[in-house]
PDB file of N, CA and C in Angstrom:
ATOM      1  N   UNK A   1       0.850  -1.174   0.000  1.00  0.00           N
ATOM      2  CA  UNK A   1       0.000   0.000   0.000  1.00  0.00           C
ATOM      3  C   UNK A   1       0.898   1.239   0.000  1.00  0.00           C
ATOM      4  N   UNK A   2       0.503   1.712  -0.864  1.00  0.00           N
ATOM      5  CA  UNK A   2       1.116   3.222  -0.843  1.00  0.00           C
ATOM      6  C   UNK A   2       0.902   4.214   0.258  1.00  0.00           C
ATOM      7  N   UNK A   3       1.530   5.290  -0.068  1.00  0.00           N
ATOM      8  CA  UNK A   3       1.173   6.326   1.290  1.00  0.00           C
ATOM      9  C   UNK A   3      -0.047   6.731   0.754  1.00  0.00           C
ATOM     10  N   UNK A   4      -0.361   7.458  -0.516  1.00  0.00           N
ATOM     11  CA  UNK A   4      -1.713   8.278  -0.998  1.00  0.00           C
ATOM     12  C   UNK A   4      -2.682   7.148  -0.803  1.00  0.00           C
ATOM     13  N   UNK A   5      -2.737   5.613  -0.804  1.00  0.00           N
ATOM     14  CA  UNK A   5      -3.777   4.890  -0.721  1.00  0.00           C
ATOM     15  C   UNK A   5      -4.424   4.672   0.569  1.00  0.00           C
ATOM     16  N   UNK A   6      -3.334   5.239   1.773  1.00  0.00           N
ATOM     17  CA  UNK A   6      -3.703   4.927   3.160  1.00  0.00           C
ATOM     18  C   UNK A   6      -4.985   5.556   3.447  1.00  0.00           C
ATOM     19  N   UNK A   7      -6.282   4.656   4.261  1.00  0.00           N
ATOM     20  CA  UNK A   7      -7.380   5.526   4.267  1.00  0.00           C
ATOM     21  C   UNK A   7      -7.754   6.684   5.323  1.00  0.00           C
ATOM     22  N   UNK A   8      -6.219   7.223   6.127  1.00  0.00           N
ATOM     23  CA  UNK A   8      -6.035   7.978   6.999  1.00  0.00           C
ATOM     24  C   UNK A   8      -5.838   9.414   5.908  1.00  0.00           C
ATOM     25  N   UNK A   9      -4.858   9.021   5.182  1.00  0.00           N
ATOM     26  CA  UNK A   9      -4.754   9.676   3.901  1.00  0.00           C
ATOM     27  C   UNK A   9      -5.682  10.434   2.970  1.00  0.00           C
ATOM     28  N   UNK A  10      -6.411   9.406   2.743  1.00  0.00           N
ATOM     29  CA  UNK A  10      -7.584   9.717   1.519  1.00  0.00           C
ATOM     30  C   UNK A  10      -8.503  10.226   2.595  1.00  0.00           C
ATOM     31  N   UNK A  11      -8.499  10.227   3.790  1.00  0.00           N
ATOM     32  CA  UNK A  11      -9.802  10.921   4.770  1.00  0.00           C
ATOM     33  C   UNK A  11      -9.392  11.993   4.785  1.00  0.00           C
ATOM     34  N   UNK A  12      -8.183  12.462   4.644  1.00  0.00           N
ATOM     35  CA  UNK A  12      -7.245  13.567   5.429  1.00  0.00           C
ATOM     36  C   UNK A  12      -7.636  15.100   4.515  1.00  0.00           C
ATOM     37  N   UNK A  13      -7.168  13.924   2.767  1.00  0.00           N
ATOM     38  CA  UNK A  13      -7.232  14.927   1.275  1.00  0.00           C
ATOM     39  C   UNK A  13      -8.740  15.164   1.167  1.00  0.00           C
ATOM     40  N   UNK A  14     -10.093  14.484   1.311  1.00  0.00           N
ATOM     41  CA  UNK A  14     -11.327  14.172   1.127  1.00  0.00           C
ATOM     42  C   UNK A  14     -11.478  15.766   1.989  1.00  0.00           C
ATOM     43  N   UNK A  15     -11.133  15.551   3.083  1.00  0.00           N
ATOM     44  CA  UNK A  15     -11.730  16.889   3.809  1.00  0.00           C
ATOM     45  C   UNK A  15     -10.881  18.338   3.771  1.00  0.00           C
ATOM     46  N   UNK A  16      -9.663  18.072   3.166  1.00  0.00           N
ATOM     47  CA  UNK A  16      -9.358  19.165   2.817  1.00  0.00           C
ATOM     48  C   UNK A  16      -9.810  19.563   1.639  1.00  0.00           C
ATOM     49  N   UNK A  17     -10.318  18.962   0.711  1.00  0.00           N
ATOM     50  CA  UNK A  17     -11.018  19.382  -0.954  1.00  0.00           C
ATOM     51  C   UNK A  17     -11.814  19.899  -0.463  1.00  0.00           C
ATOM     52  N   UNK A  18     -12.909  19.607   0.871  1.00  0.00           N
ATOM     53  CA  UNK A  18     -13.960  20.538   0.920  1.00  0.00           C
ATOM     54  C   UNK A  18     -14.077  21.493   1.957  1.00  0.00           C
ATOM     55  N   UNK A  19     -12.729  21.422   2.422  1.00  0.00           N
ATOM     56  CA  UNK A  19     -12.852  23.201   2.835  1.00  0.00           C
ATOM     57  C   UNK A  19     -13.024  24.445   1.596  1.00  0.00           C
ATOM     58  N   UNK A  20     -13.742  25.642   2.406  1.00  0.00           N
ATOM     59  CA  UNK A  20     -13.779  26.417   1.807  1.00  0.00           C
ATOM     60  C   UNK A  20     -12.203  27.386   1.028  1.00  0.00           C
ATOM     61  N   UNK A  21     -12.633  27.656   0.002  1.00  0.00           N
ATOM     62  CA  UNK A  21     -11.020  28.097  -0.799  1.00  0.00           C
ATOM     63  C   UNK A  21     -11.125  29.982  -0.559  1.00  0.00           C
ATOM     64  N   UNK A  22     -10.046  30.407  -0.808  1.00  0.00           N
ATOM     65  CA  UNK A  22     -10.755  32.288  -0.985  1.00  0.00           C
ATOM     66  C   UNK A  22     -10.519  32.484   0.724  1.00  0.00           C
ATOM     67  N   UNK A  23     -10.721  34.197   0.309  1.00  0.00           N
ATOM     68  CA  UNK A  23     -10.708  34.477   1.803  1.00  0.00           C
ATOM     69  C   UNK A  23     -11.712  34.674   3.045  1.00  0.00           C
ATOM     70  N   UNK A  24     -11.707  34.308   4.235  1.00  0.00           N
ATOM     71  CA  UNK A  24     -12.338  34.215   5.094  1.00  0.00           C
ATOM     72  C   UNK A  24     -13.411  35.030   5.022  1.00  0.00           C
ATOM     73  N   UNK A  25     -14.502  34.574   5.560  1.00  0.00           N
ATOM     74  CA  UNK A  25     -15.615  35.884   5.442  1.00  0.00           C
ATOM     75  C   UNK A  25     -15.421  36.652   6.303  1.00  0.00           C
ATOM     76  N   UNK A  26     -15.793  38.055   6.551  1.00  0.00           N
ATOM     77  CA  UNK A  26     -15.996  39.162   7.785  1.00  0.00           C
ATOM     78  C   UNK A  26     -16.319  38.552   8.734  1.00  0.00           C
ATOM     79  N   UNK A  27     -15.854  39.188  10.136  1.00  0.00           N
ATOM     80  CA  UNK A  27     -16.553  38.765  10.713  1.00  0.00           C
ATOM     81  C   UNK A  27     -16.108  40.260  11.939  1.00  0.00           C
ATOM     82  N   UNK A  28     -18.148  40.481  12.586  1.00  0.00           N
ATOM     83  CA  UNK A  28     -17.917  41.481  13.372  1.00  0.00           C
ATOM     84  C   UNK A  28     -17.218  41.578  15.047  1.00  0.00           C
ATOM     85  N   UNK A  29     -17.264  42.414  15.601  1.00  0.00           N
ATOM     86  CA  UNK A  29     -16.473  42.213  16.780  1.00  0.00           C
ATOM     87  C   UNK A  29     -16.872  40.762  17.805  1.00  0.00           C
ATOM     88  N   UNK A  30     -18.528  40.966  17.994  1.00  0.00           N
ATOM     89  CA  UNK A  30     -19.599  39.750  18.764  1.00  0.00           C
ATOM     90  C   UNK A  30     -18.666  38.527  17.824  1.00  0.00           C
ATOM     91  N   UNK A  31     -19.131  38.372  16.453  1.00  0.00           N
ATOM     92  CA  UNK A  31     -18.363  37.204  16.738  1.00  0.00           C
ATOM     93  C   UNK A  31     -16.976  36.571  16.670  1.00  0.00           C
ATOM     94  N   UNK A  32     -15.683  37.634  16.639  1.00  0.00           N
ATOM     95  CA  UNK A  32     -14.577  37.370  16.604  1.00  0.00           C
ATOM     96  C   UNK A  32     -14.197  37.006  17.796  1.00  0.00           C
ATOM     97  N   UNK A  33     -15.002  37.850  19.073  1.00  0.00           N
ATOM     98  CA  UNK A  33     -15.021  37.621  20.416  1.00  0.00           C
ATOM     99  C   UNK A  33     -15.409  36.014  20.578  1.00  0.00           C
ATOM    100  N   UNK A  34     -16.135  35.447  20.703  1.00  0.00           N
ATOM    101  CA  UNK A  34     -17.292  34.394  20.603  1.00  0.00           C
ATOM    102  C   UNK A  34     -16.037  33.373  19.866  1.00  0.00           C
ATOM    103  N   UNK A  35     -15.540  33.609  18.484  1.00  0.00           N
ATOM    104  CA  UNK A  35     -14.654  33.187  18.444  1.00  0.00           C
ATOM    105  C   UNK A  35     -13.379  32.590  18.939  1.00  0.00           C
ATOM    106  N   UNK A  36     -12.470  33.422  19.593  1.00  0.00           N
ATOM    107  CA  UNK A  36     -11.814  33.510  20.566  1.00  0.00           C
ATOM    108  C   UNK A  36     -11.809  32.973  21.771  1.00  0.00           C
ATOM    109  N   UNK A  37     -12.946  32.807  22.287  1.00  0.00           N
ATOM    110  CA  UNK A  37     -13.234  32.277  23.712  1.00  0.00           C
ATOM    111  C   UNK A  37     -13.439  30.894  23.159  1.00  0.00           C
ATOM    112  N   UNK A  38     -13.953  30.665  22.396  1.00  0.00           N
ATOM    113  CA  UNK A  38     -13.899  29.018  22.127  1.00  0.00           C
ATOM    114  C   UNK A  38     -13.217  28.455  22.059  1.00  0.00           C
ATOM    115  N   UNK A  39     -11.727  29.057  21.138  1.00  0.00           N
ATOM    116  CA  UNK A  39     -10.817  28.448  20.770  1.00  0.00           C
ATOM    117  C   UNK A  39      -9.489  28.692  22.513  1.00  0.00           C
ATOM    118  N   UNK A  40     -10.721  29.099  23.460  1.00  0.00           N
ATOM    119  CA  UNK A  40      -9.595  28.795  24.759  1.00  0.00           C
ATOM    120  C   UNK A  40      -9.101  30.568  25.066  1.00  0.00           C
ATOM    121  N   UNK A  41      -9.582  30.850  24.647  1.00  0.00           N
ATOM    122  CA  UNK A  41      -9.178  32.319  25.354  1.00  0.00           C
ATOM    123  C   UNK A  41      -9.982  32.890  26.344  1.00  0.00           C
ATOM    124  N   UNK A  42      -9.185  33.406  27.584  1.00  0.00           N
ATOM    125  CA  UNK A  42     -10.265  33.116  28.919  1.00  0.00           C
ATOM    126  C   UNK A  42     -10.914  34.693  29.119  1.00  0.00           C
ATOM    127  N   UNK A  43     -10.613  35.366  28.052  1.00  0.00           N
ATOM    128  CA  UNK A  43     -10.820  36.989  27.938  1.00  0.00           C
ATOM    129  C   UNK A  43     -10.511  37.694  26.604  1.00  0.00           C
ATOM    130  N   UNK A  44     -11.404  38.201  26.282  1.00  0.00           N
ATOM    131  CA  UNK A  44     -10.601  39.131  24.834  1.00  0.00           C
ATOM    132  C   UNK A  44     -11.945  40.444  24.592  1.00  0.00           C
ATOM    133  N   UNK A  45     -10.838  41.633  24.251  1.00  0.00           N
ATOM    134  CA  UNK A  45     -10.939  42.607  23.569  1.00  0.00           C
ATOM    135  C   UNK A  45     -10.385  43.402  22.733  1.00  0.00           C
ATOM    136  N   UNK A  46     -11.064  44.449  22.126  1.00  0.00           N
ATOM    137  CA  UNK A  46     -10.722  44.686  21.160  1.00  0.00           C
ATOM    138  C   UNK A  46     -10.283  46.820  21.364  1.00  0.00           C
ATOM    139  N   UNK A  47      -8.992  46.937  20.814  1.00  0.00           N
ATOM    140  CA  UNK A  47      -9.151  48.068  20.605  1.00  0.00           C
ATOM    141  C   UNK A  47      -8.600  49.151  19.369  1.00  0.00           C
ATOM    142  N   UNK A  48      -9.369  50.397  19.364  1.00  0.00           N
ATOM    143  CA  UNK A  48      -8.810  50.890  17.756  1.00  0.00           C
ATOM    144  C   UNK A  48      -7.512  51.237  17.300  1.00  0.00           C
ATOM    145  N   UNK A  49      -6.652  50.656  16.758  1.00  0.00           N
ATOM    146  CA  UNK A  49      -5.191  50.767  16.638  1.00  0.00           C
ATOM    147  C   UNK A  49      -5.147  52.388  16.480  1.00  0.00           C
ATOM    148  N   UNK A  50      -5.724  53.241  16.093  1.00  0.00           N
ATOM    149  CA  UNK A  50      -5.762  55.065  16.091  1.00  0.00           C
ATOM    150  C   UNK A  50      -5.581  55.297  17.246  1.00  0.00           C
ATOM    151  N   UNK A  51      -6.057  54.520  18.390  1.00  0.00           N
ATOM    152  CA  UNK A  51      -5.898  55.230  19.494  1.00  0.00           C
ATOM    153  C   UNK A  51      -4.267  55.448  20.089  1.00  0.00           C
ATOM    154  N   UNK A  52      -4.665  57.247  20.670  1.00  0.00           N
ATOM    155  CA  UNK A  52      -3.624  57.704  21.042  1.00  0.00           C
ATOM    156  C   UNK A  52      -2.806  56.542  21.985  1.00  0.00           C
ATOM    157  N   UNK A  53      -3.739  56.357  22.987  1.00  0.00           N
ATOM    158  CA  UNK A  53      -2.885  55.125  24.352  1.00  0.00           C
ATOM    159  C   UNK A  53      -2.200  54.329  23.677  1.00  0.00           C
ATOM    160  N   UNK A  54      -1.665  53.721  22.089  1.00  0.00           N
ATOM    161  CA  UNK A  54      -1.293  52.426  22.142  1.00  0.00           C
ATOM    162  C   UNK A  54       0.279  52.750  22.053  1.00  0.00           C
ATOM    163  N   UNK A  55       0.723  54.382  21.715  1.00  0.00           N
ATOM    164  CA  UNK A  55       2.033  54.743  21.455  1.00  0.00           C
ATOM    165  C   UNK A  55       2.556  54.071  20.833  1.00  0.00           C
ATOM    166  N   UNK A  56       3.879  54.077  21.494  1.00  0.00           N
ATOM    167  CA  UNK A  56       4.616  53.009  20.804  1.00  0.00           C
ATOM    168  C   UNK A  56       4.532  51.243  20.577  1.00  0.00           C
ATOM    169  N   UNK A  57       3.684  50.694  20.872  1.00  0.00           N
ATOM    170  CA  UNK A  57       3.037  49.494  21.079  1.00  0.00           C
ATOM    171  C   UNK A  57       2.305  49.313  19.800  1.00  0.00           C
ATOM    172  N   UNK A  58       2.033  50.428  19.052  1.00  0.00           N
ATOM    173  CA  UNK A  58       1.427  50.419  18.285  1.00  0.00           C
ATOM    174  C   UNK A  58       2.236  49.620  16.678  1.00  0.00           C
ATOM    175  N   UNK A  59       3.494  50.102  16.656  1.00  0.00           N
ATOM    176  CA  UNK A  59       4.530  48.995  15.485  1.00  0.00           C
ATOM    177  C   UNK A  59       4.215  47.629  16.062  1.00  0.00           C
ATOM    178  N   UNK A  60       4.722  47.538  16.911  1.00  0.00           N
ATOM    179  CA  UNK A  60       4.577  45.557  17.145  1.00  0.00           C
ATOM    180  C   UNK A  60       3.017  45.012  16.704  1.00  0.00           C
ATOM    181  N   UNK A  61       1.922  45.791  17.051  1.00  0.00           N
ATOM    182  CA  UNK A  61       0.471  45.332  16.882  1.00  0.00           C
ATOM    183  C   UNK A  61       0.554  45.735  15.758  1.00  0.00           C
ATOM    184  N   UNK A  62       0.688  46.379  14.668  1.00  0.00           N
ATOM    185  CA  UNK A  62       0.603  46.391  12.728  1.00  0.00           C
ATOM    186  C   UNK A  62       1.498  45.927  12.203  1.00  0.00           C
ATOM    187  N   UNK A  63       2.709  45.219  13.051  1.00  0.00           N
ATOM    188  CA  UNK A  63       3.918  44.541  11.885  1.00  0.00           C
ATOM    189  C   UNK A  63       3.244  43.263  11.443  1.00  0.00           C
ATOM    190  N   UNK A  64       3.737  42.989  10.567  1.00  0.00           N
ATOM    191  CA  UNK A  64       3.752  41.827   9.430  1.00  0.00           C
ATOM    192  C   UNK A  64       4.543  40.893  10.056  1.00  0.00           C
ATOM    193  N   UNK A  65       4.237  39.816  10.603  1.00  0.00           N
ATOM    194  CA  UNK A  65       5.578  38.731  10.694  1.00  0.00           C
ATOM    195  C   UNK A  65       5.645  37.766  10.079  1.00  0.00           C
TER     196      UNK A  65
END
């Protein structure tokens, strides 16, 4: 048996063909929050990167990594 014939394999490729392709849909603050907490986050908010308070904190939160 090959590796591509293994049926751990062919379950693996089967469900990645039917994920969705393209980019993520929107999504508003309620449910990015809602989001977040599911995936184990024991708190989250959100704030407007314009704001004056983030100073210099503000490069590390818009860099690209």
């Amino acid at each position: 048996m090959t590796l591509s014939e293994h049926p751990s394999v062919k379950r693996f490729r089967e469900r990645a063909a039917a994920l969705p392709t393209g980019p993520p849909a929107n999504l508003d603050a309620h449910e990015l929050r809602d989001l977040c907490l599911h995936a184990g986050a024991d708190d989250v908010g959100f704030v407007e990167v314009d704001r004056p308070e983030l100073g210099p904190e503000r490069d590390d939160t818009t860099r690209n990594s």
